[in-house]
PDB file of N, CA and C in Angstrom:
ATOM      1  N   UNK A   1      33.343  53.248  20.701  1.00  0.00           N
ATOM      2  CA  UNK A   1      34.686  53.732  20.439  1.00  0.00           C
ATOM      3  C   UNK A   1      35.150  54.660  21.548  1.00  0.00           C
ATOM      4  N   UNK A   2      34.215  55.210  22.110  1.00  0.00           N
ATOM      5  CA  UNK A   2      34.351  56.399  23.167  1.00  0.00           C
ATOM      6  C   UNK A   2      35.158  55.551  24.350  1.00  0.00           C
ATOM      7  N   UNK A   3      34.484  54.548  24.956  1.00  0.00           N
ATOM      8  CA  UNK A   3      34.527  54.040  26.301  1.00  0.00           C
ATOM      9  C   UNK A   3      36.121  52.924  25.597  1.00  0.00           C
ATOM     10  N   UNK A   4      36.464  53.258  24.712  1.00  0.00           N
ATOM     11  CA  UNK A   4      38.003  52.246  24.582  1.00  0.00           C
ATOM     12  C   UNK A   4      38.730  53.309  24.457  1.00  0.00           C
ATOM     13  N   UNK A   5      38.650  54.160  24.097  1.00  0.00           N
ATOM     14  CA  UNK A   5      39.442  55.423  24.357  1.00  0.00           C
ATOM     15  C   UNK A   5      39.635  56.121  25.373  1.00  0.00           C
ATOM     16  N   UNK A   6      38.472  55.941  26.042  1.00  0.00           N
ATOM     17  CA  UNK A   6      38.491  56.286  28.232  1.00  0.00           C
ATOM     18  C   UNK A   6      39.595  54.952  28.817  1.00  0.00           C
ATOM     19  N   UNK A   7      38.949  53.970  28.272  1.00  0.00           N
ATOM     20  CA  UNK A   7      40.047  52.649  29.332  1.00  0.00           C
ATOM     21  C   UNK A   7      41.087  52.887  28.969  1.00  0.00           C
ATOM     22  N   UNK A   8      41.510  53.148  27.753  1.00  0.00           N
ATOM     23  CA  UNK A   8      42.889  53.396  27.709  1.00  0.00           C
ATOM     24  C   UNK A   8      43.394  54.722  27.676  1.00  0.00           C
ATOM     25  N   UNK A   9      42.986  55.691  28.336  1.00  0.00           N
ATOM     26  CA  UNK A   9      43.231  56.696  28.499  1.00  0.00           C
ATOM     27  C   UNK A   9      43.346  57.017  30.358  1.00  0.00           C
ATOM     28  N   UNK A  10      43.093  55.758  31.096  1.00  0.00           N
ATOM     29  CA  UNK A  10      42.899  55.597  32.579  1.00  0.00           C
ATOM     30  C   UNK A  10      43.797  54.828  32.581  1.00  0.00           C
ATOM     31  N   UNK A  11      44.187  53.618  31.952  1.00  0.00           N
ATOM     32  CA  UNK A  11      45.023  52.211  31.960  1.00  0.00           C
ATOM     33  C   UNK A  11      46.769  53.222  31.746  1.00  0.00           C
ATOM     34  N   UNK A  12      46.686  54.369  30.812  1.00  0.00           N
ATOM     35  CA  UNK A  12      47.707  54.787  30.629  1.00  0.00           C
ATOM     36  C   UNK A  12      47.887  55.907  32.021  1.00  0.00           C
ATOM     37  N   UNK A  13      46.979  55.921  32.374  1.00  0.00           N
ATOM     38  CA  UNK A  13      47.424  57.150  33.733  1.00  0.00           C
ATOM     39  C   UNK A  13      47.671  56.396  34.635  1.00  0.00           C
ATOM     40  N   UNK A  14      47.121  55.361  34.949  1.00  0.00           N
ATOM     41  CA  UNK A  14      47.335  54.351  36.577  1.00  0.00           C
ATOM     42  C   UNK A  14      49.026  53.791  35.907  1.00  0.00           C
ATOM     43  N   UNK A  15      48.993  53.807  34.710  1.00  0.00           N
ATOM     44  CA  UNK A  15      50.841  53.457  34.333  1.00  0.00           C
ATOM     45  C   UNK A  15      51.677  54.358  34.661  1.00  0.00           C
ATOM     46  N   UNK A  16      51.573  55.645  34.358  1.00  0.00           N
ATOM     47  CA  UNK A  16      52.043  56.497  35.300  1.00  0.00           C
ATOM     48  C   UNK A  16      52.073  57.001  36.409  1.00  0.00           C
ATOM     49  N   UNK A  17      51.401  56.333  37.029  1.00  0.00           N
ATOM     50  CA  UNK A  17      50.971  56.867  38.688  1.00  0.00           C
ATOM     51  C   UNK A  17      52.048  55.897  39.006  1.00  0.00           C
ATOM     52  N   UNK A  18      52.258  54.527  38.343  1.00  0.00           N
ATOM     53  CA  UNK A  18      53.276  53.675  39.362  1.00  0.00           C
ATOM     54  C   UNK A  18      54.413  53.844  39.049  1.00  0.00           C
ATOM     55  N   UNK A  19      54.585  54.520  38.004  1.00  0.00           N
ATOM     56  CA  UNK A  19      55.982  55.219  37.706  1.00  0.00           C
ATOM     57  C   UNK A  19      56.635  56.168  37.800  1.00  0.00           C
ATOM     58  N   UNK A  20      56.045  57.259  38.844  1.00  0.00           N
ATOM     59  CA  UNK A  20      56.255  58.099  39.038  1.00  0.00           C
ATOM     60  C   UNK A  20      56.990  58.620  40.572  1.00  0.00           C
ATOM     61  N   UNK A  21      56.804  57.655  41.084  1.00  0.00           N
ATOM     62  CA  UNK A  21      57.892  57.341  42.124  1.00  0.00           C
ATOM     63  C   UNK A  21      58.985  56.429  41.985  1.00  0.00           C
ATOM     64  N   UNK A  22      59.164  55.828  40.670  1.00  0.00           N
ATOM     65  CA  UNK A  22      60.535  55.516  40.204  1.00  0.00           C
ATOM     66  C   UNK A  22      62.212  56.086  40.581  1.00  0.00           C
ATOM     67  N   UNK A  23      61.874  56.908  40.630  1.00  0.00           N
ATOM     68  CA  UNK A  23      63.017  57.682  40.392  1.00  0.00           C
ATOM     69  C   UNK A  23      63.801  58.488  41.928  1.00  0.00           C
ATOM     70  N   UNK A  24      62.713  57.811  42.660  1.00  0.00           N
ATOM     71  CA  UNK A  24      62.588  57.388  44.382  1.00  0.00           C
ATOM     72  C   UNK A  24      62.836  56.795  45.363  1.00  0.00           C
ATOM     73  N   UNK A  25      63.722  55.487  44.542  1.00  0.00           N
ATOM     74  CA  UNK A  25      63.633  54.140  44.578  1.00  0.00           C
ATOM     75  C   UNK A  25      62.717  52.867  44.673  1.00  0.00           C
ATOM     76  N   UNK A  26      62.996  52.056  45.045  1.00  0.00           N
ATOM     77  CA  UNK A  26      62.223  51.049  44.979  1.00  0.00           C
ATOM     78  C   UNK A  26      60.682  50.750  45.087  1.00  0.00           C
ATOM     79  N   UNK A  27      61.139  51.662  46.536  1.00  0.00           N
ATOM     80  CA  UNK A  27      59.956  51.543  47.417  1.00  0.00           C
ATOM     81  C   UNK A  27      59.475  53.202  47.509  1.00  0.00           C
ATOM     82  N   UNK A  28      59.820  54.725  46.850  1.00  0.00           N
ATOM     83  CA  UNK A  28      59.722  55.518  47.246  1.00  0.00           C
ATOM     84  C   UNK A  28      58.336  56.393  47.379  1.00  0.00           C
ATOM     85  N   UNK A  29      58.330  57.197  47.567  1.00  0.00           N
ATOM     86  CA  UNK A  29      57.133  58.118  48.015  1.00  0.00           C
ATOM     87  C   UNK A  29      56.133  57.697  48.543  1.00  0.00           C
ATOM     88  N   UNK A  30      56.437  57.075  49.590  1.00  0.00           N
ATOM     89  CA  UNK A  30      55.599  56.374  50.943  1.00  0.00           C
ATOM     90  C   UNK A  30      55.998  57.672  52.094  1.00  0.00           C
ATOM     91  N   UNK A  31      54.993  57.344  53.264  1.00  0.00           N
ATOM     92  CA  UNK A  31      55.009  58.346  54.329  1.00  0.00           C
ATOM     93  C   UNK A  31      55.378  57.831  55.188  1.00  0.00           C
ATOM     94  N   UNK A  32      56.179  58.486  56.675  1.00  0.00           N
ATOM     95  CA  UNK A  32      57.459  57.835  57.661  1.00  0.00           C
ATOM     96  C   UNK A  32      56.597  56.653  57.905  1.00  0.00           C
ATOM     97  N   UNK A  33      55.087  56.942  58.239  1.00  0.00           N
ATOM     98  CA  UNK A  33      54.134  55.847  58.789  1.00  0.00           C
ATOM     99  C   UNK A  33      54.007  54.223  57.632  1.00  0.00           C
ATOM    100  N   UNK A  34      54.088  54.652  56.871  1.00  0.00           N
ATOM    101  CA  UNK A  34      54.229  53.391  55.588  1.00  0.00           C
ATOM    102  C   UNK A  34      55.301  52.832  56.084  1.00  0.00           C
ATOM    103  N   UNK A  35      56.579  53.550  55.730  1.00  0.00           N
ATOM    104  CA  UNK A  35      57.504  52.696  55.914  1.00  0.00           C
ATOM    105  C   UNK A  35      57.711  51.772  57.035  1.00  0.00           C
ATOM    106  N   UNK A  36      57.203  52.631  58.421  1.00  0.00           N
ATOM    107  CA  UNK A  36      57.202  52.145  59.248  1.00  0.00           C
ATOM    108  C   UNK A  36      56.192  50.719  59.562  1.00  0.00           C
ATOM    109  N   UNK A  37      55.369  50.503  58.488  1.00  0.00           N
ATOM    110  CA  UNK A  37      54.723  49.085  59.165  1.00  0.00           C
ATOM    111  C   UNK A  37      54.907  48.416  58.235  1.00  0.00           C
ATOM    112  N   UNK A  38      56.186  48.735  57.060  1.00  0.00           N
ATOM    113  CA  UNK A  38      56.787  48.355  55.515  1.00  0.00           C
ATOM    114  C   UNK A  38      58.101  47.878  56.043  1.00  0.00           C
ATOM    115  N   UNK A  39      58.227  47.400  56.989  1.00  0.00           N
ATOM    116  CA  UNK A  39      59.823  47.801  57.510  1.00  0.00           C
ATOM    117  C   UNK A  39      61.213  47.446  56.693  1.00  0.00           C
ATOM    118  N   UNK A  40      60.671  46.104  55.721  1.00  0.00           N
ATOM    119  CA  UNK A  40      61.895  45.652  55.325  1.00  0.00           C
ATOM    120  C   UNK A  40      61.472  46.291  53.420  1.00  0.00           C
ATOM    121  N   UNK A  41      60.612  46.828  53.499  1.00  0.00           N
ATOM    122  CA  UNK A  41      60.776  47.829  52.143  1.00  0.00           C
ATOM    123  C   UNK A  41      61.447  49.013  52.334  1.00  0.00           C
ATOM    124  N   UNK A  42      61.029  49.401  53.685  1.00  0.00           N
ATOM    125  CA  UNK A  42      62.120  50.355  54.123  1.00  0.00           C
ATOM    126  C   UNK A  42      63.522  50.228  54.233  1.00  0.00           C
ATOM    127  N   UNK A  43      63.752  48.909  54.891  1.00  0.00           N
ATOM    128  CA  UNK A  43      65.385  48.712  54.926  1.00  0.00           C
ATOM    129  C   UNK A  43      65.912  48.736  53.242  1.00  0.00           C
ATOM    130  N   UNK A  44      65.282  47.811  52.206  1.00  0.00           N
ATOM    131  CA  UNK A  44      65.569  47.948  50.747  1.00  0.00           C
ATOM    132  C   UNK A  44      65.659  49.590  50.333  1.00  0.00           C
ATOM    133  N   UNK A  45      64.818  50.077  50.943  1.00  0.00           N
ATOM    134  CA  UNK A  45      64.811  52.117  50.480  1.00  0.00           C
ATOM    135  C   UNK A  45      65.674  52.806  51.230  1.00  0.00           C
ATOM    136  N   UNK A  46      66.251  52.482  52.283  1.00  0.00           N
ATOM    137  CA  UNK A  46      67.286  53.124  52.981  1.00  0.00           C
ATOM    138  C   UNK A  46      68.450  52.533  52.028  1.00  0.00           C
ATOM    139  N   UNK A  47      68.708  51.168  51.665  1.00  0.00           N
ATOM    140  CA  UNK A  47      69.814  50.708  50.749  1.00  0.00           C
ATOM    141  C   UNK A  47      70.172  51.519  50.090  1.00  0.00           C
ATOM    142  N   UNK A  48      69.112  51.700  49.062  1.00  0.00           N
ATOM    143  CA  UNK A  48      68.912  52.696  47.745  1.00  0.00           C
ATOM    144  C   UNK A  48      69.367  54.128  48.017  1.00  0.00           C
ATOM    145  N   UNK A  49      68.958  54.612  49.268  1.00  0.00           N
ATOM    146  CA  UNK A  49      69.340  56.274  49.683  1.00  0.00           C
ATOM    147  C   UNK A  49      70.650  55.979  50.147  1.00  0.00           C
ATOM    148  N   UNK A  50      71.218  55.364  50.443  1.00  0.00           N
ATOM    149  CA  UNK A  50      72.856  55.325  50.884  1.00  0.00           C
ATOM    150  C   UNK A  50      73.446  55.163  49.836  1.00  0.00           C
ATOM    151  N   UNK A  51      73.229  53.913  48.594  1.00  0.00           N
ATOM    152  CA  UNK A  51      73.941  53.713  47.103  1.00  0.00           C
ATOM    153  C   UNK A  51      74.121  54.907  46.133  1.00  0.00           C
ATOM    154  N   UNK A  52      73.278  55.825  46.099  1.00  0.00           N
ATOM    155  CA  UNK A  52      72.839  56.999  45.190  1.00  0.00           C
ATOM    156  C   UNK A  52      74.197  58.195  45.808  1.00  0.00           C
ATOM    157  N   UNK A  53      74.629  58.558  44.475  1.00  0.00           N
ATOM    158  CA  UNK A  53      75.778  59.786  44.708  1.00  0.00           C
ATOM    159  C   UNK A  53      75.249  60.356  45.363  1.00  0.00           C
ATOM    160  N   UNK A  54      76.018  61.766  46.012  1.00  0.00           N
ATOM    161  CA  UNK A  54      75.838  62.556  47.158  1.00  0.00           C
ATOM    162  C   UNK A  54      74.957  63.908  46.811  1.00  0.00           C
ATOM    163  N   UNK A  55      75.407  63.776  45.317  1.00  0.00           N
ATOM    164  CA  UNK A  55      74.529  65.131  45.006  1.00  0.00           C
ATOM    165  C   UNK A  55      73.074  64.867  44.584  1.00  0.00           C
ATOM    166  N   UNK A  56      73.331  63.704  44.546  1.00  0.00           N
ATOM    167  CA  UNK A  56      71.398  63.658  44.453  1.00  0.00           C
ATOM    168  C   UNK A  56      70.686  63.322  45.722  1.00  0.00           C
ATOM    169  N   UNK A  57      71.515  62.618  46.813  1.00  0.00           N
ATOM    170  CA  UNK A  57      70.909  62.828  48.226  1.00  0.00           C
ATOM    171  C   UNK A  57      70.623  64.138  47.803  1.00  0.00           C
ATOM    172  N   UNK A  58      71.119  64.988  47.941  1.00  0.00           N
ATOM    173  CA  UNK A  58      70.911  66.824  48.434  1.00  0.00           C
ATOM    174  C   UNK A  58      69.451  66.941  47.239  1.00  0.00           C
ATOM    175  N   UNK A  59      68.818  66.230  46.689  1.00  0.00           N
ATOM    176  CA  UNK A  59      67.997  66.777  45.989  1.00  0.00           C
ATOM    177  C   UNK A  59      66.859  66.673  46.745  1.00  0.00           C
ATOM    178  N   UNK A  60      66.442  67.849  46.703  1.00  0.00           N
ATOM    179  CA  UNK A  60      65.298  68.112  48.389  1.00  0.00           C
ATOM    180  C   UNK A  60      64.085  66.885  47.935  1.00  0.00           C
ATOM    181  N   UNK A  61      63.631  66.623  46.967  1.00  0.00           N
ATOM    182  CA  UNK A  61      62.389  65.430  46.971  1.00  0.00           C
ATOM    183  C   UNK A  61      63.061  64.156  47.356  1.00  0.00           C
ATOM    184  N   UNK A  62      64.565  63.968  46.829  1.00  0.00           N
ATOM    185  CA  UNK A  62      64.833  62.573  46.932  1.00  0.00           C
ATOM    186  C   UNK A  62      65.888  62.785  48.777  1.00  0.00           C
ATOM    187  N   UNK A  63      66.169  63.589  49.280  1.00  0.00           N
ATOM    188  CA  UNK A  63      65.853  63.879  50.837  1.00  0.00           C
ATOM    189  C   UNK A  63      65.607  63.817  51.481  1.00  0.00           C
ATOM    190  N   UNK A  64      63.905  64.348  51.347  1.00  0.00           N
ATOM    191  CA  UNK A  64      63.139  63.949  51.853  1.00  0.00           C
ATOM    192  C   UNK A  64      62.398  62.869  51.939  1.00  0.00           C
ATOM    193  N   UNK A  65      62.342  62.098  50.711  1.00  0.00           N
ATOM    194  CA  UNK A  65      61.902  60.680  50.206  1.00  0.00           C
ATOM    195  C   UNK A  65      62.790  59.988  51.540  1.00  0.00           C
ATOM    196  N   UNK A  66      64.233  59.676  51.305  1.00  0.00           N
ATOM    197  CA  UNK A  66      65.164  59.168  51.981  1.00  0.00           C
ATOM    198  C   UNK A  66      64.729  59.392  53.616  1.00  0.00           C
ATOM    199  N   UNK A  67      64.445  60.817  54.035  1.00  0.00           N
ATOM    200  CA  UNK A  67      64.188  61.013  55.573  1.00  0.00           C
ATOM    201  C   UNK A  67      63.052  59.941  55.985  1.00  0.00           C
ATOM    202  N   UNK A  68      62.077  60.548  55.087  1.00  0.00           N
ATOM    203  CA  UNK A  68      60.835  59.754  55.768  1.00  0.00           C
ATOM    204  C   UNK A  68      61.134  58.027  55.746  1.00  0.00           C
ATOM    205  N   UNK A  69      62.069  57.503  55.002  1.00  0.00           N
ATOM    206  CA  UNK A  69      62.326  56.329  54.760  1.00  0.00           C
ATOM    207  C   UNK A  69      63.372  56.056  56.142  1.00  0.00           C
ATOM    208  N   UNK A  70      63.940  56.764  56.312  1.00  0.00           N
ATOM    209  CA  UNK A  70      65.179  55.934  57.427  1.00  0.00           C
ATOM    210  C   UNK A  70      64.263  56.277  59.112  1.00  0.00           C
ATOM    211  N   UNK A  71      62.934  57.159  58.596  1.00  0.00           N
ATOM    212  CA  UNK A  71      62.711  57.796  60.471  1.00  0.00           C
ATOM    213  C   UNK A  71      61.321  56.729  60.284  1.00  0.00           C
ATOM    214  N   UNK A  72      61.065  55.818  59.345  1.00  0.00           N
ATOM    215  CA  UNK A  72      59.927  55.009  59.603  1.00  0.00           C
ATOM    216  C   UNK A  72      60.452  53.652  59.911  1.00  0.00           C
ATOM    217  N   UNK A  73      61.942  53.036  59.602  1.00  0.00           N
ATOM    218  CA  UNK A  73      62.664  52.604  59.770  1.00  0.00           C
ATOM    219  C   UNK A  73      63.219  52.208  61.110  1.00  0.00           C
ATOM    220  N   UNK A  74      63.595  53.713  61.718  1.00  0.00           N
ATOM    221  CA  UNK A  74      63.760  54.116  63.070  1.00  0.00           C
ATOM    222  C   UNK A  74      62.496  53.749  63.924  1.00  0.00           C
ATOM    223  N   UNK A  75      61.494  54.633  63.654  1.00  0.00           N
ATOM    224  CA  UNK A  75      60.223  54.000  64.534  1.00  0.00           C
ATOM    225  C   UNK A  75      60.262  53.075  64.421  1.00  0.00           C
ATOM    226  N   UNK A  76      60.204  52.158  63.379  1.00  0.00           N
ATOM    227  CA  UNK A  76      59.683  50.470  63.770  1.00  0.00           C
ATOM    228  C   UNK A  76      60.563  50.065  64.766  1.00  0.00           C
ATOM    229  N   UNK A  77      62.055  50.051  64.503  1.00  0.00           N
ATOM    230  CA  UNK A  77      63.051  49.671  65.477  1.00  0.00           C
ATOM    231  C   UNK A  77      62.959  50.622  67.082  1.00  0.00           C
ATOM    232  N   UNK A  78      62.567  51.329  67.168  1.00  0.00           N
ATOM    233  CA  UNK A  78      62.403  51.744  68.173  1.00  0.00           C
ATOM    234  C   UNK A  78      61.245  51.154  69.053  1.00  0.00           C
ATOM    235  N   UNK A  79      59.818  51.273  68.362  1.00  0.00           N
ATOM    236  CA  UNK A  79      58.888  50.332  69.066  1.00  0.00           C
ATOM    237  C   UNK A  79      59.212  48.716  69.680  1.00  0.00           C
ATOM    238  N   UNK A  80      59.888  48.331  68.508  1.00  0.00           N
ATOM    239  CA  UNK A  80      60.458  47.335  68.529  1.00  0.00           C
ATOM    240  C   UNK A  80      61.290  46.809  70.051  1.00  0.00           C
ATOM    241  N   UNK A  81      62.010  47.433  69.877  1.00  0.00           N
ATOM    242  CA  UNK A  81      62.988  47.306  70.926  1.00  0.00           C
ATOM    243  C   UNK A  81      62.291  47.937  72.201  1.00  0.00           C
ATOM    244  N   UNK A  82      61.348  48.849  72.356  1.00  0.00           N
ATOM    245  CA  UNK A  82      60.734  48.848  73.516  1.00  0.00           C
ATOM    246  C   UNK A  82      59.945  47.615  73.807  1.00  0.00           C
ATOM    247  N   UNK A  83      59.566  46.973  73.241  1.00  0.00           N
ATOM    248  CA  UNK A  83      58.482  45.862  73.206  1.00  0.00           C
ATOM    249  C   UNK A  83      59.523  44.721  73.888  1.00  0.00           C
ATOM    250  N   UNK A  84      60.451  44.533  72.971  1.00  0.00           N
ATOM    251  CA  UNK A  84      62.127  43.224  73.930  1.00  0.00           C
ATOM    252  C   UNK A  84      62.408  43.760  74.917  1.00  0.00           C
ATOM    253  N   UNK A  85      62.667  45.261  75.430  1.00  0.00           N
ATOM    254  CA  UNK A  85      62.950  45.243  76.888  1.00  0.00           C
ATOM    255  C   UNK A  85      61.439  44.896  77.827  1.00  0.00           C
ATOM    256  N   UNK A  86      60.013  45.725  77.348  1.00  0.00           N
ATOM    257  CA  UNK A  86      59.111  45.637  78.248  1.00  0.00           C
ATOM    258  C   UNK A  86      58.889  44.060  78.577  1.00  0.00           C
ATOM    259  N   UNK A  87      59.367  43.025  77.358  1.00  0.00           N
ATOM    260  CA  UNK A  87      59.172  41.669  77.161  1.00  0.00           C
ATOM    261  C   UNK A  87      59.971  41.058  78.754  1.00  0.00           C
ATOM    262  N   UNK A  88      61.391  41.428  79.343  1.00  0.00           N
ATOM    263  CA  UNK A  88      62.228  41.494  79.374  1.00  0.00           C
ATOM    264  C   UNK A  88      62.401  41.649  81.118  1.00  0.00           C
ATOM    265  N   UNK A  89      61.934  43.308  80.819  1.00  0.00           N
ATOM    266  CA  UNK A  89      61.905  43.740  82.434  1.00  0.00           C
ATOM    267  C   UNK A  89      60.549  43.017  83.332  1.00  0.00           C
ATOM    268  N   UNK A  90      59.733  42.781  82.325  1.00  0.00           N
ATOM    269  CA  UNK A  90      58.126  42.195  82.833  1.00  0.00           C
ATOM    270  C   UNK A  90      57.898  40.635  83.088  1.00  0.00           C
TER     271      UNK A  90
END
Protein backbone atom coordinates (compact mmCIF):
# COMPACT_ATOMS: atom_id res chain seq x y z
CA UNK A 1 0.00 0.00 0.00
CA UNK A 2 3.02 2.19 0.86
CA UNK A 3 4.86 2.02 -2.61
CA UNK A 4 1.15 3.01 -4.47
CA UNK A 5 0.96 5.84 -2.42
CA UNK A 6 4.79 6.91 -3.31
CA UNK A 7 3.94 6.36 -7.28
CA UNK A 8 1.27 8.37 -6.97
CA UNK A 9 2.52 10.78 -4.91
CA UNK A 10 5.70 11.27 -7.67
CA UNK A 11 3.22 10.71 -10.81
CA UNK A 12 1.32 13.75 -9.15
CA UNK A 13 4.54 15.93 -8.74
CA UNK A 14 6.18 15.21 -12.30
CA UNK A 15 2.25 16.56 -13.21
CA UNK A 16 3.11 19.53 -11.77
CA UNK A 17 6.50 20.07 -12.76
CA UNK A 18 5.00 20.19 -16.46
CA UNK A 19 2.58 22.55 -15.45
CA UNK A 20 4.20 24.85 -13.97
CA UNK A 21 5.59 26.67 -16.71
CA UNK A 22 2.17 26.96 -18.18
CA UNK A 23 1.49 30.12 -17.52
CA UNK A 24 4.85 30.96 -19.57
CA UNK A 25 3.64 29.95 -22.60
CA UNK A 26 3.98 27.25 -24.68
CA UNK A 27 7.29 26.65 -24.65
CA UNK A 28 8.26 28.70 -21.37
CA UNK A 29 10.92 28.52 -18.74
CA UNK A 30 13.68 27.35 -20.97
CA UNK A 31 17.20 29.17 -20.89
CA UNK A 32 18.40 31.82 -23.87
CA UNK A 33 20.64 28.57 -24.72
CA UNK A 34 17.42 26.16 -25.09
CA UNK A 35 15.72 28.32 -27.03
CA UNK A 36 18.42 28.89 -29.00
CA UNK A 37 18.96 25.26 -30.42
CA UNK A 38 14.73 25.16 -29.96
CA UNK A 39 14.54 27.78 -32.53
CA UNK A 40 11.13 27.37 -33.91
CA UNK A 41 9.72 26.72 -30.20
CA UNK A 42 11.19 29.83 -29.72
CA UNK A 43 9.65 31.60 -32.64
CA UNK A 44 6.02 29.90 -31.23
CA UNK A 45 7.24 31.64 -27.55
CA UNK A 46 8.14 34.90 -28.94
CA UNK A 47 4.38 34.66 -30.68
CA UNK A 48 2.95 34.12 -27.30
CA UNK A 49 5.14 37.14 -25.62
CA UNK A 50 3.95 39.63 -28.29
CA UNK A 51 -0.06 38.25 -28.08
CA UNK A 52 -0.19 38.67 -24.15
CA UNK A 53 -1.50 42.31 -22.84
CA UNK A 54 1.11 44.76 -21.92
CA UNK A 55 0.73 44.54 -18.34
CA UNK A 56 1.63 41.17 -18.03
CA UNK A 57 4.72 41.59 -20.37
CA UNK A 58 5.87 43.95 -17.35
CA UNK A 59 5.48 40.93 -15.07
CA UNK A 60 9.21 40.48 -14.20
CA UNK A 61 9.00 36.29 -14.49
CA UNK A 62 6.94 36.47 -17.63
CA UNK A 63 9.83 39.28 -18.93
CA UNK A 64 12.14 37.64 -18.35
CA UNK A 65 10.70 34.28 -19.62
CA UNK A 66 9.97 36.45 -22.92
CA UNK A 67 13.83 37.98 -22.89
CA UNK A 68 15.51 34.81 -22.70
CA UNK A 69 13.05 33.63 -25.45
CA UNK A 70 13.54 36.42 -28.16
CA UNK A 71 17.78 36.66 -27.28
CA UNK A 72 17.92 32.69 -27.97
CA UNK A 73 15.97 33.42 -30.97
CA UNK A 74 18.39 36.21 -31.84
CA UNK A 75 21.47 33.98 -31.32
CA UNK A 76 20.28 31.30 -33.50
CA UNK A 77 19.62 33.93 -36.24
CA UNK A 78 22.64 35.54 -35.71
CA UNK A 79 24.93 32.39 -35.93
CA UNK A 80 22.91 31.67 -38.60
CA UNK A 81 23.44 34.35 -40.77
CA UNK A 82 27.12 34.41 -40.00
CA UNK A 83 27.37 30.91 -41.32
CA UNK A 84 25.32 32.36 -45.12
CA UNK A 85 27.74 35.13 -45.32
CA UNK A 86 31.02 32.94 -44.24
CA UNK A 87 29.14 30.34 -46.82
CA UNK A 88 29.20 33.27 -49.21
CA UNK A 89 32.38 35.34 -48.85
CA UNK A 90 34.39 31.76 -48.83
Amino acid sequence: MYGKQLLLAAGITALAGCAAHHHLGPYGGHSTIWYAHHVHRAELENKWCDDIPAARQEISYVKNNCTRSYLGWGDYMHQHHLQIYNNTMG
